[in-house]
N, C-alpha and C. Protein backbone atom coordinates (compact mmCIF):
# COMPACT_ATOMS: atom_id res chain seq x y z
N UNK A 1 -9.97 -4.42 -3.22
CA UNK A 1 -8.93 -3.68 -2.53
C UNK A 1 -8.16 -4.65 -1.65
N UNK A 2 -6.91 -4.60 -1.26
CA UNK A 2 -6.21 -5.54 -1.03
C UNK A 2 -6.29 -4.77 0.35
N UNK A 3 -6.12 -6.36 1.43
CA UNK A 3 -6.59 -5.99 3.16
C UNK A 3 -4.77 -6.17 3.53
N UNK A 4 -4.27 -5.15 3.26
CA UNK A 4 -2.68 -5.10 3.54
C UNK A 4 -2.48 -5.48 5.03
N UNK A 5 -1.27 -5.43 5.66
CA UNK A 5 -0.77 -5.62 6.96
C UNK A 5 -0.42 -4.25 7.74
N UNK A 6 -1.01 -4.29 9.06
CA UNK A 6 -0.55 -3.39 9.97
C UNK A 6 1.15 -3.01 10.39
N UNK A 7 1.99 -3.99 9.79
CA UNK A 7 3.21 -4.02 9.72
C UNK A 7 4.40 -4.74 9.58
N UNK A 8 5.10 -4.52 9.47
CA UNK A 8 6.03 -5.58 8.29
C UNK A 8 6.68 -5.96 8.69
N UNK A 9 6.72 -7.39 9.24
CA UNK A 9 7.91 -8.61 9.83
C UNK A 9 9.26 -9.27 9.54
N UNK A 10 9.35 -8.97 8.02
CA UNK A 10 10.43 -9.04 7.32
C UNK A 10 11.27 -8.16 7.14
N UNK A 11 12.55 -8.67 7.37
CA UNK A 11 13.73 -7.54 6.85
C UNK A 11 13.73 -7.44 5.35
N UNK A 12 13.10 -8.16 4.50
CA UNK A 12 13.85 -7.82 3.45
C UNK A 12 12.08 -8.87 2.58
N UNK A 13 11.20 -8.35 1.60
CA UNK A 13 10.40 -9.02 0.49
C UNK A 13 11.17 -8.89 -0.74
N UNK A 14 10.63 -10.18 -1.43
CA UNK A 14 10.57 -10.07 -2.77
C UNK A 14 9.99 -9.45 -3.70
N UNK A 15 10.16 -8.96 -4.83
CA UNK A 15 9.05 -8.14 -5.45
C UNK A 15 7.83 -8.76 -5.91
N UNK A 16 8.06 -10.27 -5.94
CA UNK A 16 6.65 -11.58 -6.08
C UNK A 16 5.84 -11.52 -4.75
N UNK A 17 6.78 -11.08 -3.44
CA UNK A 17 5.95 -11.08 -2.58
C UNK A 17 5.59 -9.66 -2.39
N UNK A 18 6.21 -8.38 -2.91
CA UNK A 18 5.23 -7.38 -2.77
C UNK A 18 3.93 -7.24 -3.49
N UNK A 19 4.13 -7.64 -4.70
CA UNK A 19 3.21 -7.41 -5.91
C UNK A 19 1.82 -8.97 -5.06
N UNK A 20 1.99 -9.62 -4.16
CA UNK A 20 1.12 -10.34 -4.10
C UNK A 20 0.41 -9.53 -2.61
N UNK A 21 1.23 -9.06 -1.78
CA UNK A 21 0.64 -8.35 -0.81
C UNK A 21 -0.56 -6.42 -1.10
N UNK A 22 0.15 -6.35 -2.59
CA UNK A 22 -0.90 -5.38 -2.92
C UNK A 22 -1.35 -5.48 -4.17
N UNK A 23 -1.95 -6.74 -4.73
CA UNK A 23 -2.23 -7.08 -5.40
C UNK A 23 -1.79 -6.79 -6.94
N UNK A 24 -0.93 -6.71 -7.16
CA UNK A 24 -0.56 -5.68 -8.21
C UNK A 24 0.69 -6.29 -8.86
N UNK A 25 0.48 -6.07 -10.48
CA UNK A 25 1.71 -6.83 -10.77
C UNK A 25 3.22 -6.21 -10.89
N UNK A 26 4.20 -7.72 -11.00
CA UNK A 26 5.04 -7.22 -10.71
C UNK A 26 6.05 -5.61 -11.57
N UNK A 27 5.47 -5.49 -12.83
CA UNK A 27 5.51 -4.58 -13.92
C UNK A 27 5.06 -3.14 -13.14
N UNK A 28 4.16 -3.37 -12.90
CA UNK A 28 3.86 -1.91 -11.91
C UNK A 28 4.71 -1.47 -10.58
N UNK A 29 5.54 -2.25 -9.70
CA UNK A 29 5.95 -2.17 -9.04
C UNK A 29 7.27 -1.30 -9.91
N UNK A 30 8.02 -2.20 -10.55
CA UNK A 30 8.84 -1.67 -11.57
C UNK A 30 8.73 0.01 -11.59
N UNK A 31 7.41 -0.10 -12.84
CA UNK A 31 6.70 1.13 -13.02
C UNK A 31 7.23 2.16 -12.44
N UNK A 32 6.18 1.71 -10.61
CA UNK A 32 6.11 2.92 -9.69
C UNK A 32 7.70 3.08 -9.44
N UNK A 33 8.61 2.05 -9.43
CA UNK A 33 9.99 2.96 -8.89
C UNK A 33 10.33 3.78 -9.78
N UNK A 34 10.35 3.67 -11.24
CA UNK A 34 10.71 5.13 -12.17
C UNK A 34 9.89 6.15 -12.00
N UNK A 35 8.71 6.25 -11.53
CA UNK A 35 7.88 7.40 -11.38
C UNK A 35 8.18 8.17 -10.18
N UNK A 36 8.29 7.51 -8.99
CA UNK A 36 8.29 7.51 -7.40
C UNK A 36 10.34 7.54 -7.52
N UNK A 37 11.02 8.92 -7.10
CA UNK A 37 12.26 8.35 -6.90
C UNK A 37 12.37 7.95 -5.47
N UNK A 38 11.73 8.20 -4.73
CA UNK A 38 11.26 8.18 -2.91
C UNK A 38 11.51 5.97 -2.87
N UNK A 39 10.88 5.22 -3.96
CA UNK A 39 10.69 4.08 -3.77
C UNK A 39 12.05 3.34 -4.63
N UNK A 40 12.86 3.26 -4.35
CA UNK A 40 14.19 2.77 -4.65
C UNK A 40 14.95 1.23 -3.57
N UNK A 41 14.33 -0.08 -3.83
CA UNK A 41 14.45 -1.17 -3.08
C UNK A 41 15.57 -1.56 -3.52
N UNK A 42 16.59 -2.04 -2.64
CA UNK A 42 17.44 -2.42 -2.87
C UNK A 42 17.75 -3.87 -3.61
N UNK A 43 18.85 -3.78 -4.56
CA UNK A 43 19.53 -4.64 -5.75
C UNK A 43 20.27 -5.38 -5.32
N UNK A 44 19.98 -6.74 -5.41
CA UNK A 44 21.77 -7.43 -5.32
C UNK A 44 22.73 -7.54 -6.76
N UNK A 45 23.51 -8.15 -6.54
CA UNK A 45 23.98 -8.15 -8.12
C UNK A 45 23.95 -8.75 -9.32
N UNK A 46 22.97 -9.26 -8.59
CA UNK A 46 22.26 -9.91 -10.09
C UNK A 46 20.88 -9.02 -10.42
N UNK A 47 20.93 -8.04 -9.60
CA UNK A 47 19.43 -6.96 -9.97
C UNK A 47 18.29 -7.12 -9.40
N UNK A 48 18.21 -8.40 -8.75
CA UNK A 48 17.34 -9.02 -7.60
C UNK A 48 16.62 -7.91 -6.82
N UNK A 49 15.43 -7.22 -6.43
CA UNK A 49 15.42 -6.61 -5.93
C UNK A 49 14.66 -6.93 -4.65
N UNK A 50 15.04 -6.30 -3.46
CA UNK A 50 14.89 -6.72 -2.02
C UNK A 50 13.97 -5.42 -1.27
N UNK A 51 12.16 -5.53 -0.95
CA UNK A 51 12.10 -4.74 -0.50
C UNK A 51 12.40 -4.47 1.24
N UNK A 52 12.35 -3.40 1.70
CA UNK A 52 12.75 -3.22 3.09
C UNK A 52 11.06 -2.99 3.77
N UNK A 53 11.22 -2.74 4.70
CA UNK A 53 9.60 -2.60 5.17
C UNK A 53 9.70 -0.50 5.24
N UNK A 54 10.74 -0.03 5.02
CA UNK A 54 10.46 1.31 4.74
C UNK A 54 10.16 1.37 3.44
N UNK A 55 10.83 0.53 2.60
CA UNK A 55 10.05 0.42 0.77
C UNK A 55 8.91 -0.12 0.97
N UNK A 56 8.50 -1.01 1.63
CA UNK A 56 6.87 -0.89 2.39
C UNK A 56 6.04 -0.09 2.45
N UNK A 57 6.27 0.62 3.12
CA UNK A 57 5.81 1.70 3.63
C UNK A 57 5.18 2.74 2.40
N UNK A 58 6.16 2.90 1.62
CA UNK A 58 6.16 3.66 0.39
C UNK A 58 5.52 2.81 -0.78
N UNK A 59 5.93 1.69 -0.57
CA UNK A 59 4.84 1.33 -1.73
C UNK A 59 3.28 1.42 -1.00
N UNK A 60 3.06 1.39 -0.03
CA UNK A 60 1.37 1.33 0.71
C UNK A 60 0.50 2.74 0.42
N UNK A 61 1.77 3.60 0.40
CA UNK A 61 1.89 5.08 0.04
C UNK A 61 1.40 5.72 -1.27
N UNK A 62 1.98 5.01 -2.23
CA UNK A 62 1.48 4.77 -3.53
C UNK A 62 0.78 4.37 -3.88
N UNK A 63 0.32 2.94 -3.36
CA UNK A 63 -0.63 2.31 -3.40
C UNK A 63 -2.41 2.97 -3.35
N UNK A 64 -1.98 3.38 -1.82
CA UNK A 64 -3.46 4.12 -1.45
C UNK A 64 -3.87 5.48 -2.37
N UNK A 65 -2.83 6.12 -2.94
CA UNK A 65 -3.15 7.44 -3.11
C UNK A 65 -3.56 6.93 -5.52
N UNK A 66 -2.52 5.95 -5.72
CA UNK A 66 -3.24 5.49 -6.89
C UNK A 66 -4.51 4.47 -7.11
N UNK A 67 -4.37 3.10 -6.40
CA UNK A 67 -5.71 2.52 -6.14
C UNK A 67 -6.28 2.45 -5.50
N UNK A 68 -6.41 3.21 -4.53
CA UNK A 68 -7.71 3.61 -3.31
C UNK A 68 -8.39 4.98 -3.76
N UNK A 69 -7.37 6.18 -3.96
CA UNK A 69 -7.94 7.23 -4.12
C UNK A 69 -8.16 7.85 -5.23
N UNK A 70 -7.33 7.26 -6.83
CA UNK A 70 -8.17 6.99 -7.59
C UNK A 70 -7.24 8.35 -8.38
N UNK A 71 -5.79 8.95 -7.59
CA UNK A 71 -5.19 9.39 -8.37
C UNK A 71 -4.45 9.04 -9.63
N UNK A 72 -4.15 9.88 -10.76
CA UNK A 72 -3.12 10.09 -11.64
C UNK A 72 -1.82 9.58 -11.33
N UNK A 73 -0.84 8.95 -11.59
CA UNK A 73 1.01 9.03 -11.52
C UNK A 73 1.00 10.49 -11.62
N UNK A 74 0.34 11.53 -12.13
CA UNK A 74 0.97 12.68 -11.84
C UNK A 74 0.36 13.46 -10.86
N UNK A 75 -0.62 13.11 -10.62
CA UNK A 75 -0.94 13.48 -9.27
C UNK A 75 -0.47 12.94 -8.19
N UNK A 76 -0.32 11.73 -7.98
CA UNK A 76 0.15 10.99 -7.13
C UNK A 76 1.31 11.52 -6.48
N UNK A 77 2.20 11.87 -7.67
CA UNK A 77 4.11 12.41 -7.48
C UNK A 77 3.75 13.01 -6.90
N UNK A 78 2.70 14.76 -7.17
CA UNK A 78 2.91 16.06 -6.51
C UNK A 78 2.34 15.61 -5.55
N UNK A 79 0.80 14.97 -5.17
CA UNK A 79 0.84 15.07 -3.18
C UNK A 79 1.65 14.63 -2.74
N UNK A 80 2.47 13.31 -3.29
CA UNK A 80 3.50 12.43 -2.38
C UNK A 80 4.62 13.66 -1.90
N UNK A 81 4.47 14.51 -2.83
CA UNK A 81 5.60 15.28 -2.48
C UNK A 81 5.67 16.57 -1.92
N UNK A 82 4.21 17.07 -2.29
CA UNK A 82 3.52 18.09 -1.48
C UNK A 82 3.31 17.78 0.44
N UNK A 83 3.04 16.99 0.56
CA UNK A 83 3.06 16.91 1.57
C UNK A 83 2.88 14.94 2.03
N UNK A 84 3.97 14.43 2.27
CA UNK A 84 4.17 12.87 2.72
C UNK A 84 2.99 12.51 3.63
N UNK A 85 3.56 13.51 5.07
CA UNK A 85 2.69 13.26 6.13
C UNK A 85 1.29 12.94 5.65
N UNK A 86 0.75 13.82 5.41
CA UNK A 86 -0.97 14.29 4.79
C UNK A 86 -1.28 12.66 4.47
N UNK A 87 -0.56 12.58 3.32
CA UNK A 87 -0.78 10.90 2.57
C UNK A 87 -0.62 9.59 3.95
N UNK A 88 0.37 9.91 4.71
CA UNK A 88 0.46 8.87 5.63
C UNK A 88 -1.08 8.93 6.63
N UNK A 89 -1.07 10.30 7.05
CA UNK A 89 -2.00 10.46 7.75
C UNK A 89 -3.53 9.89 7.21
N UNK A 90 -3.90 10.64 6.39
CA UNK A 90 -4.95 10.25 5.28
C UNK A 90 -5.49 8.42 4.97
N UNK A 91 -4.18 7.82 4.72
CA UNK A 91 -4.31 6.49 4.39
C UNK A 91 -4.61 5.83 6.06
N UNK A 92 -4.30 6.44 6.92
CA UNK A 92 -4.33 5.50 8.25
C UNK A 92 -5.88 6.36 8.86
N UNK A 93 -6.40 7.23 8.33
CA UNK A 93 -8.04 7.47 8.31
C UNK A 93 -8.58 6.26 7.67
N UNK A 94 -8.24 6.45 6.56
CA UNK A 94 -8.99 5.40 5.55
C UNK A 94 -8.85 4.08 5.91
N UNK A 95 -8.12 3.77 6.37
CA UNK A 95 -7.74 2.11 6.73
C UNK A 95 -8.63 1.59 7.86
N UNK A 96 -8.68 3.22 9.14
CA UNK A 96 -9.16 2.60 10.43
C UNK A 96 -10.98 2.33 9.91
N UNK A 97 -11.18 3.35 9.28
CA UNK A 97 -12.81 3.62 8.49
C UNK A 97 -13.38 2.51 8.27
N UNK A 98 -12.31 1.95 6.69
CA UNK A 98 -12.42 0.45 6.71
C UNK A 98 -12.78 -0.65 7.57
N UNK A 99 -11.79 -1.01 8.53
CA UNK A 99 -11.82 -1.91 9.61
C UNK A 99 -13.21 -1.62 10.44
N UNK A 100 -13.53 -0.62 10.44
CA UNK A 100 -15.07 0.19 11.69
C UNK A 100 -15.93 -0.59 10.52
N UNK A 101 -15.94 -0.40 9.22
CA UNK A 101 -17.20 -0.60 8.45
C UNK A 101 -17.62 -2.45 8.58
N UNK A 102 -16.33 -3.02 8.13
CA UNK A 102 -16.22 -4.63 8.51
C UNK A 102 -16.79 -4.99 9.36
N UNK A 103 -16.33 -4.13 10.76
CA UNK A 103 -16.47 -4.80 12.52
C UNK A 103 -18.22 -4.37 12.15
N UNK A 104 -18.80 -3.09 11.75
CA UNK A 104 -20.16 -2.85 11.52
C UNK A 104 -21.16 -4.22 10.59
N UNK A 105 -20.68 -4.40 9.96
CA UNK A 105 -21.30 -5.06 8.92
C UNK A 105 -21.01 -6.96 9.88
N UNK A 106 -19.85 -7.11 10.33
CA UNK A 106 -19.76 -7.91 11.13
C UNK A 106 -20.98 -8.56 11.67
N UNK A 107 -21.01 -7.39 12.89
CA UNK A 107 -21.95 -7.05 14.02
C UNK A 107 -23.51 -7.04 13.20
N UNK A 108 -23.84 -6.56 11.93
CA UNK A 108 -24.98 -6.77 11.56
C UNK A 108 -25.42 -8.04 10.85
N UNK A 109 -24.39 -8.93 10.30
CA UNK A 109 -25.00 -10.05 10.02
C UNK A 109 -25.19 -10.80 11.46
N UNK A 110 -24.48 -11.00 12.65
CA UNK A 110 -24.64 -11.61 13.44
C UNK A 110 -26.01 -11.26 14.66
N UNK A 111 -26.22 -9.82 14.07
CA UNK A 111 -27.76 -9.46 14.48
C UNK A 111 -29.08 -10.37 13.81
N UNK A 112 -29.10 -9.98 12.57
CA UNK A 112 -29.36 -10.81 11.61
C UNK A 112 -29.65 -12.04 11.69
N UNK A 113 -28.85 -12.44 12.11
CA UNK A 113 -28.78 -14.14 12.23
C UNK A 113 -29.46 -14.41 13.21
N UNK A 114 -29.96 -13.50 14.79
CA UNK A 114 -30.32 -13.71 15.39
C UNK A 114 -32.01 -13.46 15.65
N UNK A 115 -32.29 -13.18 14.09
CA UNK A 115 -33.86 -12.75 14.18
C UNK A 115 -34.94 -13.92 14.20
């Protein structure tokens, strides 16, 4: 599972640098924008595409609810669209969970070490 960023410093990624921040290739990114109309990164004119850190956002969105939670593309569409919040909310449970289990497991090898 890819250990994403708490938030996005750039005005503007590449799709080499999205697809490397969620591990995922660049074909799927593609993918998810015909599936997802919500994820639409902006084009220059040569077709270049530029993500924003709100296309961020939405790809992290996608992300969690297809390779974290293990939905369908067609499931995915209807919660994304059933309810956004839920998914935002949901993924920032799961993330903090994460980080608690690390700092846990942390804290137990360094117990460990001290036997």
């Amino acid at each position: 599972m890819a250990t994403l960023p708490t938030e996005w410093t750039k005005r503007y990624y590449s799709i080499g640098e999205v697809a490397r921040i969620f591990e995922v290739n660049t074909s799927t990114l593609r993918f998810w924008e015909k599936e997802f109309p919500e994820l639409s990164p902006k084009k220059n004119d040569r077709g270049v595409r530029k993500y924003t850190p709100e296309n961020m956002e939405t790809v992290r969105r996608i992300y969690h609810l297809v390779k974290e939670r293990g939905f369908t593309l067609k499931g995915a569409r209807q919660k994304y669209k059933q309810n956004p919040n839920d998914v935002v909310q949901t993924e920032d449970v799961v993330r903090r969970l994460l980080k608690i289990k690390g700092d846990m497991e942390s804290l137990k090898k360094q117990l460990d070490s001290l036997k």
